[in-house]
PDB file of N, CA and C in Angstrom:
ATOM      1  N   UNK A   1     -33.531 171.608 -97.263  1.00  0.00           N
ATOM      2  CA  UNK A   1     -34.884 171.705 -97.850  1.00  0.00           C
ATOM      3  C   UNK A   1     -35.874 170.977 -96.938  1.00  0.00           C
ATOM      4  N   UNK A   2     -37.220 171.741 -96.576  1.00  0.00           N
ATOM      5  CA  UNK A   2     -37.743 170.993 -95.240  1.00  0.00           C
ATOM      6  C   UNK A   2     -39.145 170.604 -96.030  1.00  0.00           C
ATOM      7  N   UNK A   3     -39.678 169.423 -95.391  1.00  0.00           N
ATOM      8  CA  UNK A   3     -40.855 168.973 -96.105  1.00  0.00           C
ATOM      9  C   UNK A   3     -42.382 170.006 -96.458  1.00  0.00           C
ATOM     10  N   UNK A   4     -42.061 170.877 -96.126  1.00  0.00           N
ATOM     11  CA  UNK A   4     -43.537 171.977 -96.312  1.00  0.00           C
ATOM     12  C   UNK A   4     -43.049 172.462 -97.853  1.00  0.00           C
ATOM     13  N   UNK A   5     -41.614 172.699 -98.247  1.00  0.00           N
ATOM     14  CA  UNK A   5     -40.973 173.226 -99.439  1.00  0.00           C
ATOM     15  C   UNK A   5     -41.247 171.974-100.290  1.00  0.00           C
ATOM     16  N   UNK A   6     -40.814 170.604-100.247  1.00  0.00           N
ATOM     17  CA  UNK A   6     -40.781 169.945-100.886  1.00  0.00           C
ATOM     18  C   UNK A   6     -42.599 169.605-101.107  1.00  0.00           C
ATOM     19  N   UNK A   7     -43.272 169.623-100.532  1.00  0.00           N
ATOM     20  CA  UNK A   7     -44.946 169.322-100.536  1.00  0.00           C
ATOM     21  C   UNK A   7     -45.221 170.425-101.666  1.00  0.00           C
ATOM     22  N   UNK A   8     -44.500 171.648-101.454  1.00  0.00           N
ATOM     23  CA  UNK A   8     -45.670 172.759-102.535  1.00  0.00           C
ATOM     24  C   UNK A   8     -44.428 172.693-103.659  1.00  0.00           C
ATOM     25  N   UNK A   9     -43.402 172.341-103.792  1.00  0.00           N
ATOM     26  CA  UNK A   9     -42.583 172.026-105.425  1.00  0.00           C
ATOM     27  C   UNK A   9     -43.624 170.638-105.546  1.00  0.00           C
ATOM     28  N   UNK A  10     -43.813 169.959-105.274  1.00  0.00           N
ATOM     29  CA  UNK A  10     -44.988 168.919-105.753  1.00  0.00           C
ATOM     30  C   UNK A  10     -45.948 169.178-106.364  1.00  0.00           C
ATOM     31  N   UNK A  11     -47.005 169.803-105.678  1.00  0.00           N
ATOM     32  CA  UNK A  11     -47.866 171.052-105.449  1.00  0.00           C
ATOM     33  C   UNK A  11     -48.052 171.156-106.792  1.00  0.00           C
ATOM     34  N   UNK A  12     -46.744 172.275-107.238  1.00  0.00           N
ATOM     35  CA  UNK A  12     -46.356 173.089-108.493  1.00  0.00           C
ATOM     36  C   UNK A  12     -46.328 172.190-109.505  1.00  0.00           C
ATOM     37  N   UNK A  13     -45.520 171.232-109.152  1.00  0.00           N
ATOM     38  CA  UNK A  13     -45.417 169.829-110.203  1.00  0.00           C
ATOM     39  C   UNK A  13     -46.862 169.629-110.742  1.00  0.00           C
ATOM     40  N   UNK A  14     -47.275 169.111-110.029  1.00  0.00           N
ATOM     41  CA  UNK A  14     -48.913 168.203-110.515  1.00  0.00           C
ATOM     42  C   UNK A  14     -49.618 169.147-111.297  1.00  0.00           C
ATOM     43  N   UNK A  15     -49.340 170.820-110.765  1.00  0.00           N
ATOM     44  CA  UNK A  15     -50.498 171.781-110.996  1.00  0.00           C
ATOM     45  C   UNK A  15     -49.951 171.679-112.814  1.00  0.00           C
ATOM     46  N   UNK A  16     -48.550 171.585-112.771  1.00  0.00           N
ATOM     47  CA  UNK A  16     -48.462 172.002-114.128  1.00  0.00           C
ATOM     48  C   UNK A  16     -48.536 170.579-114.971  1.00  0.00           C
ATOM     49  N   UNK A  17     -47.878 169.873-114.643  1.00  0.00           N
ATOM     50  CA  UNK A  17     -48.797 168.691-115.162  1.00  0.00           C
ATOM     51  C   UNK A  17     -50.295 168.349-116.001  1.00  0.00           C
ATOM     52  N   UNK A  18     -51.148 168.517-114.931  1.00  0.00           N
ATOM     53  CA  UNK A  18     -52.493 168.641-114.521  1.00  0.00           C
ATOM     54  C   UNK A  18     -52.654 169.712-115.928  1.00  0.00           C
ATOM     55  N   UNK A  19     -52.413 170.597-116.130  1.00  0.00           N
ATOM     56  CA  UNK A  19     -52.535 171.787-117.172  1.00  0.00           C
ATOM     57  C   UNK A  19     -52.027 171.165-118.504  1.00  0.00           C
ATOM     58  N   UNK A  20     -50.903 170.500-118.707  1.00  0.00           N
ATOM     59  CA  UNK A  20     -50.609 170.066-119.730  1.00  0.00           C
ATOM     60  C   UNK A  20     -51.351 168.900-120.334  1.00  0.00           C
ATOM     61  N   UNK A  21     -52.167 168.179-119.297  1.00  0.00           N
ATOM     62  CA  UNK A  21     -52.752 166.703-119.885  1.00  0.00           C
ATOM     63  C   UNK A  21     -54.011 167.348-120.126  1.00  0.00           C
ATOM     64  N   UNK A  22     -54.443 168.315-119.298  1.00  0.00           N
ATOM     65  CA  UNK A  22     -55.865 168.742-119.543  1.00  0.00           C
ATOM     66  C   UNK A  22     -56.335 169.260-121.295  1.00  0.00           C
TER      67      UNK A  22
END
């Protein structure tokens, strides 16, 4: 798994995050 993959599963993380607290 190379760090450009792991940056946008982050990415994805926060975005959905970000949606749930909003």
């Amino acid at each position: 798994m190379g760090e450009i993959a792991l940056i946008l599963h982050m990415m994805e993380y926060g975005d959905r995050m970000a949606g749930k607290w909003s």
